[in-house]
C-alpha atoms as a PDB file:
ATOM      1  CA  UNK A   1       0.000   0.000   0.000  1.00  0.00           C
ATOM      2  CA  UNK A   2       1.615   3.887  -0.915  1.00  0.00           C
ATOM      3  CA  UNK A   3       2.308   5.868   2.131  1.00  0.00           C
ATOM      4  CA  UNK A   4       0.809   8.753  -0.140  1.00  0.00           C
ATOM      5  CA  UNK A   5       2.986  11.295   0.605  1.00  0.00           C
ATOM      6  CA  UNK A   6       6.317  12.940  -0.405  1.00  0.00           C
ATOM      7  CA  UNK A   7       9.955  12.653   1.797  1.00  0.00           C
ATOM      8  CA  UNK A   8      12.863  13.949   1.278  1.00  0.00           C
ATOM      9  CA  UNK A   9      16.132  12.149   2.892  1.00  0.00           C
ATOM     10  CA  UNK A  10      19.344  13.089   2.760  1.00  0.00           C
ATOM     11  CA  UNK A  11      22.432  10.494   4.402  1.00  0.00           C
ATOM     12  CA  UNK A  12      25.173  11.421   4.892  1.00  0.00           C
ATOM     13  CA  UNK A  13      28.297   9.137   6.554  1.00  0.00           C
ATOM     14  CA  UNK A  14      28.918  10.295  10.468  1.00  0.00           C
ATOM     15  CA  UNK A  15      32.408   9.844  10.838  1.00  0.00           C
ATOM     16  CA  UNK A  16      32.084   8.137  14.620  1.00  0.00           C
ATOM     17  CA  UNK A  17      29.775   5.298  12.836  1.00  0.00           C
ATOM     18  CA  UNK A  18      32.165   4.607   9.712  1.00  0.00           C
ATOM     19  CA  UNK A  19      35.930   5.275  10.184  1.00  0.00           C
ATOM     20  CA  UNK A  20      36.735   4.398   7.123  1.00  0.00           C
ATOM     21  CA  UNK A  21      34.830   6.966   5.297  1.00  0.00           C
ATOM     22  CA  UNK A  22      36.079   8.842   2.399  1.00  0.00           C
ATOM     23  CA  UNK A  23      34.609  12.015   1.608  1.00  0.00           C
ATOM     24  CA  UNK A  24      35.894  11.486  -2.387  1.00  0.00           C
ATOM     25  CA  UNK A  25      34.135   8.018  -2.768  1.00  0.00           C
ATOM     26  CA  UNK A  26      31.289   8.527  -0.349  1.00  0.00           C
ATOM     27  CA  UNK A  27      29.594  11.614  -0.458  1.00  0.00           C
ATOM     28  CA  UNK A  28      25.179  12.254   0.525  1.00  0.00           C
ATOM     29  CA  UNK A  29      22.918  10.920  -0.778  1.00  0.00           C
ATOM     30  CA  UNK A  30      19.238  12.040  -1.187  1.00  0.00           C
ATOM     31  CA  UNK A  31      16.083   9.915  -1.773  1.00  0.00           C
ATOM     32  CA  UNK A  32      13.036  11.044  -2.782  1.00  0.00           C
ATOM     33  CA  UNK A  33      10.068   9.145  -2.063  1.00  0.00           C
ATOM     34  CA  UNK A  34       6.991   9.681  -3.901  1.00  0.00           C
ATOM     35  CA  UNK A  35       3.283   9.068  -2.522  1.00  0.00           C
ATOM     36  CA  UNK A  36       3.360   5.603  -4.308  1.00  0.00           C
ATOM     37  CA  UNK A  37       6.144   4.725  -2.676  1.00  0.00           C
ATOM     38  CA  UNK A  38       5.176   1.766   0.164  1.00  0.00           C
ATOM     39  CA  UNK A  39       7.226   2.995   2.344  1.00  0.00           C
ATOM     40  CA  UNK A  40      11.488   3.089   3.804  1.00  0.00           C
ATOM     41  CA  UNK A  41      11.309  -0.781   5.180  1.00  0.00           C
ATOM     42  CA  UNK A  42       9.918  -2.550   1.915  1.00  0.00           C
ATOM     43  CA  UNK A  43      11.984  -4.799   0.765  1.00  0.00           C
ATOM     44  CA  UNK A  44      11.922  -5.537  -2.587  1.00  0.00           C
ATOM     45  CA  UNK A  45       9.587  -2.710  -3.507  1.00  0.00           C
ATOM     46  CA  UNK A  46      12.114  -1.379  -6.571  1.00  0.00           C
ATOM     47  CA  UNK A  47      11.431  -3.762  -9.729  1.00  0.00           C
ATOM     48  CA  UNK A  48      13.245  -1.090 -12.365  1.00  0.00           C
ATOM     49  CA  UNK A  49      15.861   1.221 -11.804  1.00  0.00           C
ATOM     50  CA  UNK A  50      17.103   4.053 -14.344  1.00  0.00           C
ATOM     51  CA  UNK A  51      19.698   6.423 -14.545  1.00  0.00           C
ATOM     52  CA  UNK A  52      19.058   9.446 -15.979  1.00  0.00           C
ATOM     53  CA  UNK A  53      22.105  10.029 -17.790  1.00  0.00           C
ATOM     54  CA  UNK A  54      21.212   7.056 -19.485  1.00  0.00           C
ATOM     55  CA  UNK A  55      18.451   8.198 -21.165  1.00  0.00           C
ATOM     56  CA  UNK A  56      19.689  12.164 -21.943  1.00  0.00           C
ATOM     57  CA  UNK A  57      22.561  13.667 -22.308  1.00  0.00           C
ATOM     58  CA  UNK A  58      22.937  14.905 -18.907  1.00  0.00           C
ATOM     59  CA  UNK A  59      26.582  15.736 -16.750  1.00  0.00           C
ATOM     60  CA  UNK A  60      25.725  16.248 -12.835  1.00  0.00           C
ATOM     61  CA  UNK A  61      24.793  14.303  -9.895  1.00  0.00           C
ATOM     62  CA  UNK A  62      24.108  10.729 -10.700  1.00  0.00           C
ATOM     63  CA  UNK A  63      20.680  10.407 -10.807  1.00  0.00           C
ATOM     64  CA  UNK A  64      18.379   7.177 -10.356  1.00  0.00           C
ATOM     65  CA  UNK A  65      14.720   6.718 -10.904  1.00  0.00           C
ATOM     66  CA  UNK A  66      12.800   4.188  -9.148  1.00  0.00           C
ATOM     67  CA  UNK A  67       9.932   1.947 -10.281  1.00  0.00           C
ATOM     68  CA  UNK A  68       7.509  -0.666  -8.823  1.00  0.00           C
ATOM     69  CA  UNK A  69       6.147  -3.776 -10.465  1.00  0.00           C
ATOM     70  CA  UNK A  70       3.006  -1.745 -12.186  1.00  0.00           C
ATOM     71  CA  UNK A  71       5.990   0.713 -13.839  1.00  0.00           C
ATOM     72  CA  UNK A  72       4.974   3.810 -11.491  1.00  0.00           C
ATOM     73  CA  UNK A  73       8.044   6.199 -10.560  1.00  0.00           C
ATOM     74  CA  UNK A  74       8.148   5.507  -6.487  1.00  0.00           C
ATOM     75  CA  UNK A  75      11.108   6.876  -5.463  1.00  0.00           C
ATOM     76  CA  UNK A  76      14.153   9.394  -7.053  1.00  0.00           C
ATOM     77  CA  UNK A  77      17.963   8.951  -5.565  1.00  0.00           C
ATOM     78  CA  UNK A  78      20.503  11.810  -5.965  1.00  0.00           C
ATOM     79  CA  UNK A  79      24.211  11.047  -5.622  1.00  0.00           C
ATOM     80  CA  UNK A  80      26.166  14.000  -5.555  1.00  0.00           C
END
């Protein structure tokens, strides 16, 4: 069932939880989730995923769209 509404995330590594971080390979990352979205714990939820610069020409943050079984956009991840 969609949670019907629209959250923004944003991670990003805390240093005291991952020691080995390194802020040129790991940098935030924001999801995205739209109202059809079933929610943060489902597993298994994301049947399709595309990259945008896959189907444009596009330079920027990696970009990744998100889709269920039916082919509805659930969810949009932003890698900067």
């Amino acid at each position: 069932m969609a949670n019907g509404k629209i959250e923004l995330k944003i991670a990003e590594t805390d240093l005291d939880e991952d020691p080995d971080h390194d802020p040129e390979e790991d940098s935030p990352v924001a999801y995205l989730s739209l109202p059809d979205h079933p929610g943060e714990n489902t597993s298994g939820c994301v049947k399709k995923m595309v990259r945008l610069s896959d189907l444009i020409d596009y330079e920027g943050a990696d970009i990744y769209m998100d889709f269920d079984a039916a082919g509805r956009l659930i969810g949009i991840e932003v890698l900067t």
